[in-house]
N, C-alpha and C. Protein backbone atom coordinates (compact mmCIF):
# COMPACT_ATOMS: atom_id res chain seq x y z
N UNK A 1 -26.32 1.91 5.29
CA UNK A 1 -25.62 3.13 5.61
C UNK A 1 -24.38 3.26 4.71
N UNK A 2 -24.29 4.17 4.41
CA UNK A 2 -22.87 4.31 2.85
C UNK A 2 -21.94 5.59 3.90
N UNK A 3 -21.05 4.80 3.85
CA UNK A 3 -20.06 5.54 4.48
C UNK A 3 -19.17 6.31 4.21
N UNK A 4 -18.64 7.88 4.14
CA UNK A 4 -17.91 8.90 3.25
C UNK A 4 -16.42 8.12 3.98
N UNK A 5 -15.66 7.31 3.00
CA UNK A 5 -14.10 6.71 3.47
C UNK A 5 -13.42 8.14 2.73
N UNK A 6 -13.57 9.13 2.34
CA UNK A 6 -13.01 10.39 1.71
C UNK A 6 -12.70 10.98 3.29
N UNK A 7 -13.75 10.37 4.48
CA UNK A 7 -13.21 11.15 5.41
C UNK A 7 -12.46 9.97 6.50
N UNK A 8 -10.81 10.93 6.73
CA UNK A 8 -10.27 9.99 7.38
C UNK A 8 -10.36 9.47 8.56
N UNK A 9 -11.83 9.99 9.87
CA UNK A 9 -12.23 9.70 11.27
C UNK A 9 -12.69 7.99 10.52
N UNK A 10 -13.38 7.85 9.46
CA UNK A 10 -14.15 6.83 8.85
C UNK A 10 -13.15 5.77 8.33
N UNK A 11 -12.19 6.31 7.55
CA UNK A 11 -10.90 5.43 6.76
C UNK A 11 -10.32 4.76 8.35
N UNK A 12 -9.78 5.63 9.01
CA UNK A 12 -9.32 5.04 10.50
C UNK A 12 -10.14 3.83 11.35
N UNK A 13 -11.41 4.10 11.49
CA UNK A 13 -12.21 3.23 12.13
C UNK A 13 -12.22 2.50 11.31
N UNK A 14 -12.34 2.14 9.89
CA UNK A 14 -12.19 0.93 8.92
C UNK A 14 -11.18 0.03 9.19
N UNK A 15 -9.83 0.88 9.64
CA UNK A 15 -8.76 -0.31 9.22
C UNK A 15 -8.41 -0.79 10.47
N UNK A 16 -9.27 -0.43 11.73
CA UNK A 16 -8.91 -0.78 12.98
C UNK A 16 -9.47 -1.39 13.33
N UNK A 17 -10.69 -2.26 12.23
CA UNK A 17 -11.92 -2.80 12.98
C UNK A 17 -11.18 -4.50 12.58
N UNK A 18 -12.20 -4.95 13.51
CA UNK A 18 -12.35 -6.39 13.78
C UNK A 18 -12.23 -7.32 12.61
N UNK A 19 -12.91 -7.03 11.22
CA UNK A 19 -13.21 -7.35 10.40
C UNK A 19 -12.59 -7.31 9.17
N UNK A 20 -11.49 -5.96 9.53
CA UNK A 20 -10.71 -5.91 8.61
C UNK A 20 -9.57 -6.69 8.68
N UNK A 21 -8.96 -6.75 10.19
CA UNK A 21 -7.68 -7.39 11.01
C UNK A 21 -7.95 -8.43 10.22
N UNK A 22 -9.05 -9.24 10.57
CA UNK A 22 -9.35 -10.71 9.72
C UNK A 22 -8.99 -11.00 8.14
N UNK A 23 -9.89 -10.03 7.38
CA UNK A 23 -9.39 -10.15 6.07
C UNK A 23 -8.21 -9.56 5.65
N UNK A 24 -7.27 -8.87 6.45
CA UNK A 24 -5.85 -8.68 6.03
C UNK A 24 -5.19 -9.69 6.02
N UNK A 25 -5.40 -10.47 7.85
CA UNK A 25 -4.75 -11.72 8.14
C UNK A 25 -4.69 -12.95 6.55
N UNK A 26 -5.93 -13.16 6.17
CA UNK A 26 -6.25 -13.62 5.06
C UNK A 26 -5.68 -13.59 3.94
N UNK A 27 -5.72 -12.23 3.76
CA UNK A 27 -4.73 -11.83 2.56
C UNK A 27 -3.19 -11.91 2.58
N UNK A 28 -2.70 -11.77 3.83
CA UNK A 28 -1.00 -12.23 3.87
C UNK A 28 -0.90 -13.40 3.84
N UNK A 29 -1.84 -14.19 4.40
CA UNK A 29 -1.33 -15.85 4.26
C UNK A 29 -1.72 -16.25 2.90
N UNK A 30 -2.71 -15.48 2.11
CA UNK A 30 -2.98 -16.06 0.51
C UNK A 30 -1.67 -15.76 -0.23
N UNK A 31 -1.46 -14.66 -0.06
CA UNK A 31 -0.21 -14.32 -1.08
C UNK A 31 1.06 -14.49 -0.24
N UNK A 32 1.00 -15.22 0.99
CA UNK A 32 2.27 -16.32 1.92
C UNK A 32 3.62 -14.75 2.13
N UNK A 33 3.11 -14.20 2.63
CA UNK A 33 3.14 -13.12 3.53
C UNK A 33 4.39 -12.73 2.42
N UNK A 34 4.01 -12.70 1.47
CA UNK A 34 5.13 -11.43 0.57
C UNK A 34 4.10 -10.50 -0.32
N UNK A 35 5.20 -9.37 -0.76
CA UNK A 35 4.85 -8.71 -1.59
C UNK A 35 4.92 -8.83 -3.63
N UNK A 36 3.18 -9.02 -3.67
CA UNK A 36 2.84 -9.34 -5.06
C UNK A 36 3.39 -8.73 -6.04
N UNK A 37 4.10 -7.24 -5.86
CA UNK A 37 4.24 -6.33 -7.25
C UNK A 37 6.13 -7.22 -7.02
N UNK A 38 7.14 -7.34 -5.98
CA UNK A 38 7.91 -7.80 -5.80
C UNK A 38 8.31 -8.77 -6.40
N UNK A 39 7.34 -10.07 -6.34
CA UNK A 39 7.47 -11.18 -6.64
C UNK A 39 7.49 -11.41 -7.84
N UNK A 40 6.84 -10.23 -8.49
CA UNK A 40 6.35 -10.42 -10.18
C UNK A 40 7.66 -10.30 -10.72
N UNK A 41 8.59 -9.40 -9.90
CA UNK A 41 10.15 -8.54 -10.71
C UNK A 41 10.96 -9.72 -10.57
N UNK A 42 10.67 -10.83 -9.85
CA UNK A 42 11.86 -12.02 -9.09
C UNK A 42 12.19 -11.56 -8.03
N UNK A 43 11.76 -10.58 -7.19
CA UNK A 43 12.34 -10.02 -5.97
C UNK A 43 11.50 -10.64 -5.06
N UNK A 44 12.03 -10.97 -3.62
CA UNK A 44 11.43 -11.28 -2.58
C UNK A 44 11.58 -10.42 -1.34
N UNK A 45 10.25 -9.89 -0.85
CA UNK A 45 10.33 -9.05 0.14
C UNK A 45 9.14 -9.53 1.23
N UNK A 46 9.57 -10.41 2.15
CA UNK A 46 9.07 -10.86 3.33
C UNK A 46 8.25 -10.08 4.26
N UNK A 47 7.84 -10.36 5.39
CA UNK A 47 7.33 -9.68 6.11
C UNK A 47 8.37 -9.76 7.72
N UNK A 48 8.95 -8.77 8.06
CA UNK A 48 9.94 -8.62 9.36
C UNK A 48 9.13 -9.35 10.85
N UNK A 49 9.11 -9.96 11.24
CA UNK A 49 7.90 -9.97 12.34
C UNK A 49 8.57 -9.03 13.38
N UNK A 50 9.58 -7.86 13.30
CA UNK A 50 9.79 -6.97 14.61
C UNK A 50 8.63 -6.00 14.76
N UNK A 51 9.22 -4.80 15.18
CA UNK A 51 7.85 -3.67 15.58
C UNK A 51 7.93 -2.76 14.55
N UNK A 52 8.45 -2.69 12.99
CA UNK A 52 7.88 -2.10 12.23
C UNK A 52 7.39 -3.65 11.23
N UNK A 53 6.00 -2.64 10.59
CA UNK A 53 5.22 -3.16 9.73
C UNK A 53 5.88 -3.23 8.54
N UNK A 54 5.78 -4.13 7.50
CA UNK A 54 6.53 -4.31 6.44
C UNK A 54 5.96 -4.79 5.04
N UNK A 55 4.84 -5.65 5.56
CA UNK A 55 3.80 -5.35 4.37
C UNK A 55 2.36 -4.98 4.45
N UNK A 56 1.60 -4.34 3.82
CA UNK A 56 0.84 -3.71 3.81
C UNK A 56 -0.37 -4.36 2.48
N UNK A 57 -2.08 -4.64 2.85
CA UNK A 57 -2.65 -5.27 2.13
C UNK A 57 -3.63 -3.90 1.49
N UNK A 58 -3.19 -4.01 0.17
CA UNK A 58 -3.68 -2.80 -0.59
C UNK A 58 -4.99 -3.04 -1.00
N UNK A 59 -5.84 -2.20 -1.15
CA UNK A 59 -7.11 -2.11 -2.27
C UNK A 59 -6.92 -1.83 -3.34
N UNK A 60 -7.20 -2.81 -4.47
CA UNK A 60 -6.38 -2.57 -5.90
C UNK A 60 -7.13 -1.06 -6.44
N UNK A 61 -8.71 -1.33 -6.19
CA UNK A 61 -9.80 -0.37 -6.34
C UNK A 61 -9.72 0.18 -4.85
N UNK A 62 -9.40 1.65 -5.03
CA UNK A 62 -9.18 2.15 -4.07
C UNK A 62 -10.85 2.33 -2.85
N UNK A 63 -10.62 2.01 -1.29
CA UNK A 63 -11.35 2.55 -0.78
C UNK A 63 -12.94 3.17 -0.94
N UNK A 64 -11.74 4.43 -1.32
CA UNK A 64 -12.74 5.76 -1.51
C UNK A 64 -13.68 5.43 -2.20
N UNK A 65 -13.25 5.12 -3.50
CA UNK A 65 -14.01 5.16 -4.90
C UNK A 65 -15.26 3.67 -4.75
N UNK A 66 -14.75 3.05 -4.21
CA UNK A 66 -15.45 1.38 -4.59
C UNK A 66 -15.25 0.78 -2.76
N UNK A 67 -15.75 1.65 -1.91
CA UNK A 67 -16.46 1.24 -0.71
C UNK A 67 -16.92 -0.58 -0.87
N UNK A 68 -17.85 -0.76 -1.70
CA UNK A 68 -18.26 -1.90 -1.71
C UNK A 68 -17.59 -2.87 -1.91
N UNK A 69 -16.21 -3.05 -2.10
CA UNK A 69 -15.53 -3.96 -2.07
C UNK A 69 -14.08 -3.81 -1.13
N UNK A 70 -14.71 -2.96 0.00
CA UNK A 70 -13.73 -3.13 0.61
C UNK A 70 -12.97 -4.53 1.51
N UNK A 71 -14.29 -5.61 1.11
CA UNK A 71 -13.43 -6.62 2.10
C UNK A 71 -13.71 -7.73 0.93
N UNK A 72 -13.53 -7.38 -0.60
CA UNK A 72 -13.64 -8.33 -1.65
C UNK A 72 -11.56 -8.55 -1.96
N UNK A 73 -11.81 -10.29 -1.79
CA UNK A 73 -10.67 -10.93 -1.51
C UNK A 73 -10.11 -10.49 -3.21
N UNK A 74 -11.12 -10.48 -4.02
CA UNK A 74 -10.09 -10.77 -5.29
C UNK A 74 -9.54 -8.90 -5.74
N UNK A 75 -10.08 -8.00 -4.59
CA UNK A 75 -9.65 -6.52 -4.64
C UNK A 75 -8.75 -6.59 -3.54
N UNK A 76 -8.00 -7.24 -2.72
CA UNK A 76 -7.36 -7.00 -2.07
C UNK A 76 -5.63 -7.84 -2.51
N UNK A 77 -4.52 -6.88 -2.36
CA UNK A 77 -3.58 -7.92 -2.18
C UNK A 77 -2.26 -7.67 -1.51
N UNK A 78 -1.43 -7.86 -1.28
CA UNK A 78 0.02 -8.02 -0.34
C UNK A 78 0.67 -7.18 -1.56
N UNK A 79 1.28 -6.01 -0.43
CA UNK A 79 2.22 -5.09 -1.03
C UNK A 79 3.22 -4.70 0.13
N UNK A 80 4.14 -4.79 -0.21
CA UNK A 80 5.68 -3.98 0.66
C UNK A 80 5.24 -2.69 1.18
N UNK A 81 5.67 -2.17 1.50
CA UNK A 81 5.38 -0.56 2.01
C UNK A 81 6.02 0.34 0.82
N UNK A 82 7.23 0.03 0.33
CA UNK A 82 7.41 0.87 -0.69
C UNK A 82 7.16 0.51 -2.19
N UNK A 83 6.45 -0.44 -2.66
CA UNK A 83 5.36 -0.98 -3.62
C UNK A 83 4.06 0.12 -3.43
N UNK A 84 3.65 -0.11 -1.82
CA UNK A 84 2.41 0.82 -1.56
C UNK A 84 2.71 2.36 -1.93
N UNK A 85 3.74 2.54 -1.53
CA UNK A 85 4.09 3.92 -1.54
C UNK A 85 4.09 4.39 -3.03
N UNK A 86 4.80 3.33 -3.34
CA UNK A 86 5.22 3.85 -4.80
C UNK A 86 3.55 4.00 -5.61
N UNK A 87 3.03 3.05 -5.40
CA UNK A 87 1.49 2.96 -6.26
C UNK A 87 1.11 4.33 -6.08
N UNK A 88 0.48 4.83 -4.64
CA UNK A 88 -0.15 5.67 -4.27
C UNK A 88 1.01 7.45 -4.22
N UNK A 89 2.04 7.02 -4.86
CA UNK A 89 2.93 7.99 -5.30
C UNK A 89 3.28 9.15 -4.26
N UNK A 90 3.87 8.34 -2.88
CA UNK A 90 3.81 9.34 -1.90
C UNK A 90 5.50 8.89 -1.27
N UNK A 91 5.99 10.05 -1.17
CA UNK A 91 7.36 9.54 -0.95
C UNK A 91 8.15 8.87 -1.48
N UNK A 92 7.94 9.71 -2.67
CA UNK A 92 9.31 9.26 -3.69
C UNK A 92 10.61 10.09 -3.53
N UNK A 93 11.39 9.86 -4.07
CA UNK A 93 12.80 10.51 -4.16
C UNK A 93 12.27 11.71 -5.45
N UNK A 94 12.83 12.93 -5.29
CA UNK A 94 12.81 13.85 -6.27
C UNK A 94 13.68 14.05 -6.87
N UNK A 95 13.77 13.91 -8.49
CA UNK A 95 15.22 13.73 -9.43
C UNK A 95 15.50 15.55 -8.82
N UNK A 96 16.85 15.74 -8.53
CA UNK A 96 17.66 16.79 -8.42
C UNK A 96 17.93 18.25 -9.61
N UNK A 97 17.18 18.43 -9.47
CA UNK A 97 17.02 19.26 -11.33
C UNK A 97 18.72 20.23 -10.86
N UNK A 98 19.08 20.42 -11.82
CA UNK A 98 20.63 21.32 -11.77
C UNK A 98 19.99 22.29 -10.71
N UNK A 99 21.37 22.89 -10.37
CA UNK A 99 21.41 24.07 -9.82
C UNK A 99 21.52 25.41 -10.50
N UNK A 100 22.44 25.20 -11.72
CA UNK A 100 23.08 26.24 -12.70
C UNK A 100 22.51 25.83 -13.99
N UNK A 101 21.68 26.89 -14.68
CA UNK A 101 21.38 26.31 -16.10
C UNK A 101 22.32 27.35 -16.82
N UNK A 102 23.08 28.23 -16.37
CA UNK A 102 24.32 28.59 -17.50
C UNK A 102 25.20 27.71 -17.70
N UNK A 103 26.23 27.62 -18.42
CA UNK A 103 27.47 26.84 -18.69
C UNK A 103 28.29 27.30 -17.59
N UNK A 104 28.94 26.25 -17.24
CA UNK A 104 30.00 25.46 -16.04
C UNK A 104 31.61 26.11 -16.40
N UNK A 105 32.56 26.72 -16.05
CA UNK A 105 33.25 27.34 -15.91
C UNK A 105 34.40 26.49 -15.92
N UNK A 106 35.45 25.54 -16.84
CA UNK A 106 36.17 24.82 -16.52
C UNK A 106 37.60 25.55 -15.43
């Protein structure tokens, strides 16, 4: 059965299942519960154990595209939330473009 992960009722039931919990678990203790793009800069960004989530185990090959490796260890790895964010380019800061493109009035 080939499953459309383009639709998100399907993406949802993926990341809630039994099977995935497992190979996430997996993947934070391989990469010792930090974030990989972090670690590369010299930065260290842990995982909080309170009630927000703090790192997040990415699909290098996204999902959608490459289904078949959704639970392949050497496609999966430990990312921060704003590593994730930043990859998948969602919630960034927007540079401030001027307000005035005439000249400024001393």
């Amino acid at each position: 059965m080939n499953t459309d992960y383009n639709d998100i009722k399907n993406r949802k039931a993926f990341y809630k299942s039994k099977q995935w919990r497992m190979i996430r678990l997996r993947v934070l203790k391989r990469d010792n519960y930090e974030c990989v793009n972090c670690r590369k800069e010299g930065k260290v960004t842990l995982n909080r154990f309170d009630k927000h989530k703090t790192l997040d185990v990415d699909h290098i090959k996204e999902l959608e595209t490459h289904p078949e490796l959704r639970y392949d260890l050497d496609n999966l790895q430990t990312l921060c939330i704003w590593c994730h964010n930043k990859k998948h380019n969602r919630y960034q800061k927007k540079i401030n473009k001027k307000r005035w493109t005439d000249e400024r009035w001393d």
